[in-house]
Every structure is written in structure tokens, then in C-alpha cells.
PDB file of N, CA and C in Angstrom:
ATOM      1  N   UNK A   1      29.869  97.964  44.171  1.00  0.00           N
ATOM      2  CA  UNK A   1      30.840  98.433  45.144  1.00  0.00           C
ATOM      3  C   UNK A   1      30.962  97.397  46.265  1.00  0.00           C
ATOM      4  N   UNK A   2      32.077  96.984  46.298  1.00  0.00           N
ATOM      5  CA  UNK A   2      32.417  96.121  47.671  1.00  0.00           C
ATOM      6  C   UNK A   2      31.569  96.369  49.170  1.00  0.00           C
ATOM      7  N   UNK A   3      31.872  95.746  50.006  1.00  0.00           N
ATOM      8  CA  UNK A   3      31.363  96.202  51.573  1.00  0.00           C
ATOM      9  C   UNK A   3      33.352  96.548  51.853  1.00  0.00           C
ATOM     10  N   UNK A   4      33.044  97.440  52.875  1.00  0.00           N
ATOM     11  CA  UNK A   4      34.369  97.379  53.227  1.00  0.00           C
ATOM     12  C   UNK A   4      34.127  97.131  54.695  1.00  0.00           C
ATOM     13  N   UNK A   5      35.173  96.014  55.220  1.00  0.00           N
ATOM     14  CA  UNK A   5      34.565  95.533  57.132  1.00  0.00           C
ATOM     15  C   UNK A   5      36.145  96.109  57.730  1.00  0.00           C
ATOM     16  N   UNK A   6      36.116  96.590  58.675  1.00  0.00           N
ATOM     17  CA  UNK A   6      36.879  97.064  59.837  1.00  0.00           C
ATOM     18  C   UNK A   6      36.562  95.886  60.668  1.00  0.00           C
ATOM     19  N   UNK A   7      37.915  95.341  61.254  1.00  0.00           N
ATOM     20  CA  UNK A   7      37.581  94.542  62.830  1.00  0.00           C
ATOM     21  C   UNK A   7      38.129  95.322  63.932  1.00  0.00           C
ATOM     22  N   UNK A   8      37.811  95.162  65.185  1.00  0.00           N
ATOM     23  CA  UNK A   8      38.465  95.397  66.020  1.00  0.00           C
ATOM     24  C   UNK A   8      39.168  94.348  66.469  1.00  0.00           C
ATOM     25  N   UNK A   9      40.282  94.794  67.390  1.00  0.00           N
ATOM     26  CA  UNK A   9      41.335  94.131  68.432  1.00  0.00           C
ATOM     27  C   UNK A   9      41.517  92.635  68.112  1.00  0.00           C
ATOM     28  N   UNK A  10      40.581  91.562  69.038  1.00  0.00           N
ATOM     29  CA  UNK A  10      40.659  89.938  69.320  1.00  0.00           C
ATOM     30  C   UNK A  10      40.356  89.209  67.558  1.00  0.00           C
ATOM     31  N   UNK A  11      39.167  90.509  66.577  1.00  0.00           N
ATOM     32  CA  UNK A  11      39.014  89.741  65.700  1.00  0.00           C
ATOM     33  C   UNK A  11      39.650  89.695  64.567  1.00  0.00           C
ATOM     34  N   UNK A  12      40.572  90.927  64.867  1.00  0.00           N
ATOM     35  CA  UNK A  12      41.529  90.966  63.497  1.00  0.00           C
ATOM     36  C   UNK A  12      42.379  89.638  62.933  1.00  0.00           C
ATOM     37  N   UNK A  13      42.220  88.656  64.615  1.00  0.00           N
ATOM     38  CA  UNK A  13      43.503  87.735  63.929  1.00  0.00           C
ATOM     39  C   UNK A  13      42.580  86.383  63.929  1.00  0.00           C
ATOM     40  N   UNK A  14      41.264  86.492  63.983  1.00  0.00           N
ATOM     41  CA  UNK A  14      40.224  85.093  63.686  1.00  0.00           C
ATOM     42  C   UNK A  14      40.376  85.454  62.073  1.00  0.00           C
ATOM     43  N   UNK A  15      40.401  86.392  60.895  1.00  0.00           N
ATOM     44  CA  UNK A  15      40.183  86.190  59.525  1.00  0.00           C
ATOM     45  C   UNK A  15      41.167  86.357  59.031  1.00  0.00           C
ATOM     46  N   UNK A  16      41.359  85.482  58.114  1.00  0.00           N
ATOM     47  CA  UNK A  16      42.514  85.082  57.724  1.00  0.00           C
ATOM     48  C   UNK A  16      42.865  86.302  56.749  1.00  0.00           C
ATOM     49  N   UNK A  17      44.076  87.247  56.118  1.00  0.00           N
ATOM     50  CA  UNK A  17      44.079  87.902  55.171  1.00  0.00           C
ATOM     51  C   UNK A  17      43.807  89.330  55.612  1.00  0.00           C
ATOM     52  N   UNK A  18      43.351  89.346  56.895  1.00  0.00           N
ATOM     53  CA  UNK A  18      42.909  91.140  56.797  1.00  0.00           C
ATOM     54  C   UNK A  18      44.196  91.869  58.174  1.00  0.00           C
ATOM     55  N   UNK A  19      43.746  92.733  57.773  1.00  0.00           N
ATOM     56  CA  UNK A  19      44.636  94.136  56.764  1.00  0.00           C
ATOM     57  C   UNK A  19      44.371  95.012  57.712  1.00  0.00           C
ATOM     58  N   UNK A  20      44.870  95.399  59.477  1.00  0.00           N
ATOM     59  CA  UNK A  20      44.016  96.560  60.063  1.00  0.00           C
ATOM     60  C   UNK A  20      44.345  97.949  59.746  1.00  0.00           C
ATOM     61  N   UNK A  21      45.147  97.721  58.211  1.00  0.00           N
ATOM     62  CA  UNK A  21      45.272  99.076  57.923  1.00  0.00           C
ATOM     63  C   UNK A  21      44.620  99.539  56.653  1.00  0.00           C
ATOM     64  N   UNK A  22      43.678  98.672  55.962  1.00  0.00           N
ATOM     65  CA  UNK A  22      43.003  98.808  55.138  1.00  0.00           C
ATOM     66  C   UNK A  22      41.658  98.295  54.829  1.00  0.00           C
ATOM     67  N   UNK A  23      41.605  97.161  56.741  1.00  0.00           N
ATOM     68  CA  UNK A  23      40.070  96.491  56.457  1.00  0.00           C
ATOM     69  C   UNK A  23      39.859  95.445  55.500  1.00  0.00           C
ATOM     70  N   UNK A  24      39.274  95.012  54.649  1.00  0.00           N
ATOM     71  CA  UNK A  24      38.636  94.546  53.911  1.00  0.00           C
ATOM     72  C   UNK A  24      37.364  94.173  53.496  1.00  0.00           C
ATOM     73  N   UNK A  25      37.981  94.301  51.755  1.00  0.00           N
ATOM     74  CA  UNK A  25      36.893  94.584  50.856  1.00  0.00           C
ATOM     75  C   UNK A  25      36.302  92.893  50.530  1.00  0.00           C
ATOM     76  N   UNK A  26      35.132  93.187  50.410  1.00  0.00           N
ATOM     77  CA  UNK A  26      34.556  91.949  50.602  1.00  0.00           C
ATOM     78  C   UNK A  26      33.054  91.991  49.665  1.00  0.00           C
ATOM     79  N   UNK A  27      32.664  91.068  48.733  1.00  0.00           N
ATOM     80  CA  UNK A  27      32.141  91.419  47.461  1.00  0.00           C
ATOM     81  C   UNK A  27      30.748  91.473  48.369  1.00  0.00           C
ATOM     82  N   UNK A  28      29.618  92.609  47.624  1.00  0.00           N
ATOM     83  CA  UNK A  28      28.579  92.512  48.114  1.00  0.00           C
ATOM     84  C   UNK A  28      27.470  91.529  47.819  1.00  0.00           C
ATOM     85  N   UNK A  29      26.410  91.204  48.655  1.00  0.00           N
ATOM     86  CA  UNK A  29      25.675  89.770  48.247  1.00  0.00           C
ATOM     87  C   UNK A  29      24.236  90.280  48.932  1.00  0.00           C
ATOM     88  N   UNK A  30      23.867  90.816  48.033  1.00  0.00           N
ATOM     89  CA  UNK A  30      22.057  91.289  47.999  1.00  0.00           C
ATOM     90  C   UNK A  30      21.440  90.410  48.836  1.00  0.00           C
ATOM     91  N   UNK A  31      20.755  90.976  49.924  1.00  0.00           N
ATOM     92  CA  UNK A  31      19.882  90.359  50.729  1.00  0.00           C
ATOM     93  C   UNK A  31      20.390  90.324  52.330  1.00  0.00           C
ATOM     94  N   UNK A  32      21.757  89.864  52.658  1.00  0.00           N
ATOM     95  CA  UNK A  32      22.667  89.402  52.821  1.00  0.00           C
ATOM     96  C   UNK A  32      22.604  90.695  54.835  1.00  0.00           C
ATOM     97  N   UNK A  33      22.347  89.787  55.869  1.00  0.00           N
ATOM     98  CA  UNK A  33      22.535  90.324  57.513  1.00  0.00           C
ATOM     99  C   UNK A  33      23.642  90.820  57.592  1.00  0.00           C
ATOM    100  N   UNK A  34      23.850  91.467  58.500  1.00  0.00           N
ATOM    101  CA  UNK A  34      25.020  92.000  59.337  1.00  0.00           C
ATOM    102  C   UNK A  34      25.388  90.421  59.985  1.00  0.00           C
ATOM    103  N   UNK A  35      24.808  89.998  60.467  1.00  0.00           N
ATOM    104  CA  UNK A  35      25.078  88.168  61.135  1.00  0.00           C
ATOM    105  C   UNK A  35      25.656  87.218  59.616  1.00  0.00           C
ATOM    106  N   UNK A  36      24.849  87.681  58.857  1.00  0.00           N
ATOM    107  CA  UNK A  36      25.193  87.002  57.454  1.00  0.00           C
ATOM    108  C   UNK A  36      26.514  86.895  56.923  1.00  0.00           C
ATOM    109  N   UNK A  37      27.175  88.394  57.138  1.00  0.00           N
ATOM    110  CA  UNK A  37      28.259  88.298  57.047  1.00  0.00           C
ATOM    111  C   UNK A  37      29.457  88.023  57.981  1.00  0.00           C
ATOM    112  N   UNK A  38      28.971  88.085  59.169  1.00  0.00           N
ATOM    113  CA  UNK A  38      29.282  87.532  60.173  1.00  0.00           C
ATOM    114  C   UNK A  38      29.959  86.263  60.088  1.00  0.00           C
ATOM    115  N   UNK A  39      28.890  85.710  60.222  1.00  0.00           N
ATOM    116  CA  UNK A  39      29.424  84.082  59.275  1.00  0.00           C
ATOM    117  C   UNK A  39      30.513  84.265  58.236  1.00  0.00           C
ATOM    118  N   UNK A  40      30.040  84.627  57.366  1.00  0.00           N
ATOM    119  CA  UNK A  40      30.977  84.535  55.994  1.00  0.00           C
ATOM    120  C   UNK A  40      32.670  84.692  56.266  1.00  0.00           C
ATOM    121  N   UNK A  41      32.745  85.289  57.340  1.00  0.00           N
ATOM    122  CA  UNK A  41      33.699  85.588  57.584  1.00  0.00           C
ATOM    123  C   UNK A  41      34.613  84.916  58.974  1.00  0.00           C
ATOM    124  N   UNK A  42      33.823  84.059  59.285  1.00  0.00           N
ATOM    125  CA  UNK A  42      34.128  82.478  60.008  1.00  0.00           C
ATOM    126  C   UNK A  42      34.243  83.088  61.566  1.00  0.00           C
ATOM    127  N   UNK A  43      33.446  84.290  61.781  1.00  0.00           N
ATOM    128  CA  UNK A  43      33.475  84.365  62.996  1.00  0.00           C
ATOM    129  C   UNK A  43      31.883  84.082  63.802  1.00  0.00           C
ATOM    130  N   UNK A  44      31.779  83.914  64.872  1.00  0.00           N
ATOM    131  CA  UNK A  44      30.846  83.482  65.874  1.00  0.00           C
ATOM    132  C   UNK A  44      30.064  84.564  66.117  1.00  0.00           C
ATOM    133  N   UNK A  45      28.481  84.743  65.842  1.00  0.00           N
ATOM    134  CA  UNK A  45      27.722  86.046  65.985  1.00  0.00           C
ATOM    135  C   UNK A  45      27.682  86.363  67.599  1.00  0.00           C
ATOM    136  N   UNK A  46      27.482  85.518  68.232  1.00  0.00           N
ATOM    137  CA  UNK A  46      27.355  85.710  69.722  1.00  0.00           C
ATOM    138  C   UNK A  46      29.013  86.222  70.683  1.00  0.00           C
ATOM    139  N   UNK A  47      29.570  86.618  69.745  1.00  0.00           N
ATOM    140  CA  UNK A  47      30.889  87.002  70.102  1.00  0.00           C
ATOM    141  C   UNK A  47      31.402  88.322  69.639  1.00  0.00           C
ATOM    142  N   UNK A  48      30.249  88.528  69.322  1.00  0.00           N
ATOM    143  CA  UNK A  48      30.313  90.343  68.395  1.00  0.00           C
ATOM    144  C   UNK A  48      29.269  91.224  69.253  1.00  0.00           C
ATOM    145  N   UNK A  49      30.069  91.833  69.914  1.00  0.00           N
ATOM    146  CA  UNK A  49      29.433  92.962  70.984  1.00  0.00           C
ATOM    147  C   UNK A  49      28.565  94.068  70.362  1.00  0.00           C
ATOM    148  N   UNK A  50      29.122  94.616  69.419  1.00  0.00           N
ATOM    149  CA  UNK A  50      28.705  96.309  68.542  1.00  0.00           C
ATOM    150  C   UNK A  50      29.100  95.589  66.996  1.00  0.00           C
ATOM    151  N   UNK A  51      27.582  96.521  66.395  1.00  0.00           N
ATOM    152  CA  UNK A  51      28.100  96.466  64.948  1.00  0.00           C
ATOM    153  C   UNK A  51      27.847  98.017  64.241  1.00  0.00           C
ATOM    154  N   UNK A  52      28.653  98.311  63.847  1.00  0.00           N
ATOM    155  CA  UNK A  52      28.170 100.045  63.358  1.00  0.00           C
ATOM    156  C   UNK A  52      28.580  99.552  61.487  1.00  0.00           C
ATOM    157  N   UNK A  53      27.386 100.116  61.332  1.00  0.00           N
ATOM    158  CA  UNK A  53      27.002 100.208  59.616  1.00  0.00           C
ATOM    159  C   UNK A  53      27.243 101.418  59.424  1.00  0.00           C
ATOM    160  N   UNK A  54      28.127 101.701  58.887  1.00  0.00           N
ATOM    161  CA  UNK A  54      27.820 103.321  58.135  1.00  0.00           C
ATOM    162  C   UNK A  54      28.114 104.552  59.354  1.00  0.00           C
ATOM    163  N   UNK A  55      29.134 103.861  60.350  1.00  0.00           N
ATOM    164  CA  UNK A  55      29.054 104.931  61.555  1.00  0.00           C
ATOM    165  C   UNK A  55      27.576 104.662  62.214  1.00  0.00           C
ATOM    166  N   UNK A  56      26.923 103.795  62.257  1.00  0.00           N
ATOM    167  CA  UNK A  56      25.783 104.022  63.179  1.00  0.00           C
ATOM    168  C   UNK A  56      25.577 102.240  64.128  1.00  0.00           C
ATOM    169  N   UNK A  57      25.446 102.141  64.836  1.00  0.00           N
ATOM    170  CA  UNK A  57      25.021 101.321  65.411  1.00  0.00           C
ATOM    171  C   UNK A  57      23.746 100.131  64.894  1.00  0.00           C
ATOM    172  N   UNK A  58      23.959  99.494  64.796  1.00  0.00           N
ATOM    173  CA  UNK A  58      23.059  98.303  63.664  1.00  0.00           C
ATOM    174  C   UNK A  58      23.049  96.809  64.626  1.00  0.00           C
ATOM    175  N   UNK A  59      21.983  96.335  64.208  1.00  0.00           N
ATOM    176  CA  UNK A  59      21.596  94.577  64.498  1.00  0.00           C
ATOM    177  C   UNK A  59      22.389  93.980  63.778  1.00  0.00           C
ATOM    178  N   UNK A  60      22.141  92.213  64.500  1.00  0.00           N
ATOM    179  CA  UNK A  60      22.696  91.541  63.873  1.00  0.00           C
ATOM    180  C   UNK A  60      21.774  91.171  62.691  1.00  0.00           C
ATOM    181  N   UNK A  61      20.423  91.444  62.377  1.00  0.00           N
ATOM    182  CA  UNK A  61      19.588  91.299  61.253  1.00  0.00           C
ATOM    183  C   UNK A  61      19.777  92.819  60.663  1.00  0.00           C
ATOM    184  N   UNK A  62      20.189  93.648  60.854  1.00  0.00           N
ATOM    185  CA  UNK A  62      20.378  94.576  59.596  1.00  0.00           C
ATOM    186  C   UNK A  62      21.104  94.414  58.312  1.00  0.00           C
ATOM    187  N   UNK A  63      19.979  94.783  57.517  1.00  0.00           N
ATOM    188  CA  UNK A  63      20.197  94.067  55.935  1.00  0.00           C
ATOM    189  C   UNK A  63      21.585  94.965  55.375  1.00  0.00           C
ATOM    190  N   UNK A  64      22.266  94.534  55.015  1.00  0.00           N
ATOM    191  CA  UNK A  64      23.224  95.815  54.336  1.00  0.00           C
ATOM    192  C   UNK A  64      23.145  95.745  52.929  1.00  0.00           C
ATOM    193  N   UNK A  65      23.455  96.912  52.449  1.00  0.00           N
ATOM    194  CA  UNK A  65      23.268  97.407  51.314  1.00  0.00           C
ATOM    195  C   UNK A  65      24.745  97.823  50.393  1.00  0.00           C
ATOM    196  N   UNK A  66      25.073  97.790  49.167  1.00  0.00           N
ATOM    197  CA  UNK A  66      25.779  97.765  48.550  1.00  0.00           C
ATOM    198  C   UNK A  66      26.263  99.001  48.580  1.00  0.00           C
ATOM    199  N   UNK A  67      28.274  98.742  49.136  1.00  0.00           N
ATOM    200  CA  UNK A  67      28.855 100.399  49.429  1.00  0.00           C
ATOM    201  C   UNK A  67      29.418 100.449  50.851  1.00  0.00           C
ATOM    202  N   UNK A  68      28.828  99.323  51.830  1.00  0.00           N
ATOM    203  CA  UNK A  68      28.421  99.817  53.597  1.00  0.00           C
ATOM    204  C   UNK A  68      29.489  99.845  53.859  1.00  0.00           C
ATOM    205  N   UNK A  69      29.867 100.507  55.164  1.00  0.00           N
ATOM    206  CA  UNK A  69      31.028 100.260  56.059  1.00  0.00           C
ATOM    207  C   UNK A  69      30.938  99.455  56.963  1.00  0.00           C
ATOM    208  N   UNK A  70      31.228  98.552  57.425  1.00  0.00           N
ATOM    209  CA  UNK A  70      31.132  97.866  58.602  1.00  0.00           C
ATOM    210  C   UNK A  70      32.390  97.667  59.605  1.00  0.00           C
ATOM    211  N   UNK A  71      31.474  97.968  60.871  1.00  0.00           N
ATOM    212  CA  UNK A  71      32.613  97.493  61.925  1.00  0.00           C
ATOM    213  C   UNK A  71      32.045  96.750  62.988  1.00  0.00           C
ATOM    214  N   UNK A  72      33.173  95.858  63.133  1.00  0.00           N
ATOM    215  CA  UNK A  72      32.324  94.807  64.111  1.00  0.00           C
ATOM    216  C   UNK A  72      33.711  94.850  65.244  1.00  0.00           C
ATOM    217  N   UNK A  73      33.295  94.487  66.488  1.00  0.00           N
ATOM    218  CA  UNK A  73      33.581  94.652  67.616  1.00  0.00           C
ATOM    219  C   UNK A  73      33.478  93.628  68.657  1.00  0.00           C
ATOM    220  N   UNK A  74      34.445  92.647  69.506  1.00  0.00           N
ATOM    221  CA  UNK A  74      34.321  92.518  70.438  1.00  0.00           C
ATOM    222  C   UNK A  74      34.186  92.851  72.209  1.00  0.00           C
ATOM    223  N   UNK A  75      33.019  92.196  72.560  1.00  0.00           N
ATOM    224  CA  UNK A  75      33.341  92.485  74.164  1.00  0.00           C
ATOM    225  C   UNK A  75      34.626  93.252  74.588  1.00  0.00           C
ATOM    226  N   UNK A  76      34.554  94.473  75.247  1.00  0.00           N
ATOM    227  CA  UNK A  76      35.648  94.934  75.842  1.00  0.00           C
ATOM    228  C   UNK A  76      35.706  94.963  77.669  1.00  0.00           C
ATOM    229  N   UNK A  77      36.631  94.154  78.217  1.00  0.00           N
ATOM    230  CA  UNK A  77      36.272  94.129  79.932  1.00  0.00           C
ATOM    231  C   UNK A  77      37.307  95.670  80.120  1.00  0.00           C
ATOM    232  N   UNK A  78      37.006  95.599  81.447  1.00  0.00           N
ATOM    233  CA  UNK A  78      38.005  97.120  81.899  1.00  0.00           C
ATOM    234  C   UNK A  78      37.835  97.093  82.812  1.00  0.00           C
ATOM    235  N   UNK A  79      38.209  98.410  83.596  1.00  0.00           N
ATOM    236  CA  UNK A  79      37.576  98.119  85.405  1.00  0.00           C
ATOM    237  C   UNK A  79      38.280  99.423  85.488  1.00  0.00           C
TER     238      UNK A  79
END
């Protein structure tokens, strides 16, 4: 089963190909960080505020597992 990644807002338009109405599916790779994929996906780990696995809040070393949901998130300012 694929990973399926949700971006938010600033990062939808750093990967090339995705879809904020369907996310993308992205093949799974045993072993493989939340940062891991991070990378893979040509964005900058230190630029990813929140990562929720599965609806839950996760590291950038959380291992993911085949199936996950992921959403990754930039910094949001406000006032």
C-alpha cells in the first residue's frame, strides 16, 4: 500500500505534481523517517513545523510504516 502525504499551504507548490485534492501517493520504502521522506520529496526538514502520521503528531525520526497518512506542515505566523 502506498503512503499517502497531504501538504499544507507554502508546500503544496515546492513538489512538483501534487494534487491538494488528492495528496499523493507515494510508493512505500521499509525503514524509511518521516525526515526520510521529507527529503524524497525535495523539501527542507528544518522548514516543516508539524508532522501528523496517522492523525497523530510524529518526529522527524518516526519510522513509517506501510499504509500511513502523512501530513506535513509549515510554520504558520498570525498575530
Amino acid at each position: 500500500m502506498p503512503l499517502l502525504v497531504k501538504l499544507s499551504t507554502t508546500l503544496r507548490k515546492q513538489v512538483p505534481g501534487y494534487d491538494p485534492n488528492t495528496g499523493l501517493d507515494l510508493e512505500f520504502v521499509p525503514g524509511e523517517s518521516a525526515e526520510g521522506l521529507i527529503q524524497r520529496l525535495g523539501l527542507d526538514p528544518k522548514r516543516i513545523k508539524i508532522i501528523m502520521v496517522n492523525g497523530r503528531s510524529a518526529a522527524l525520526d518516526q519510522e513509517l510504516r506501510d499504509g500511513d497518512r502523512v501530513g506535513l506542515f509549515p510554520p504558520v505566523g498570525g498575530g
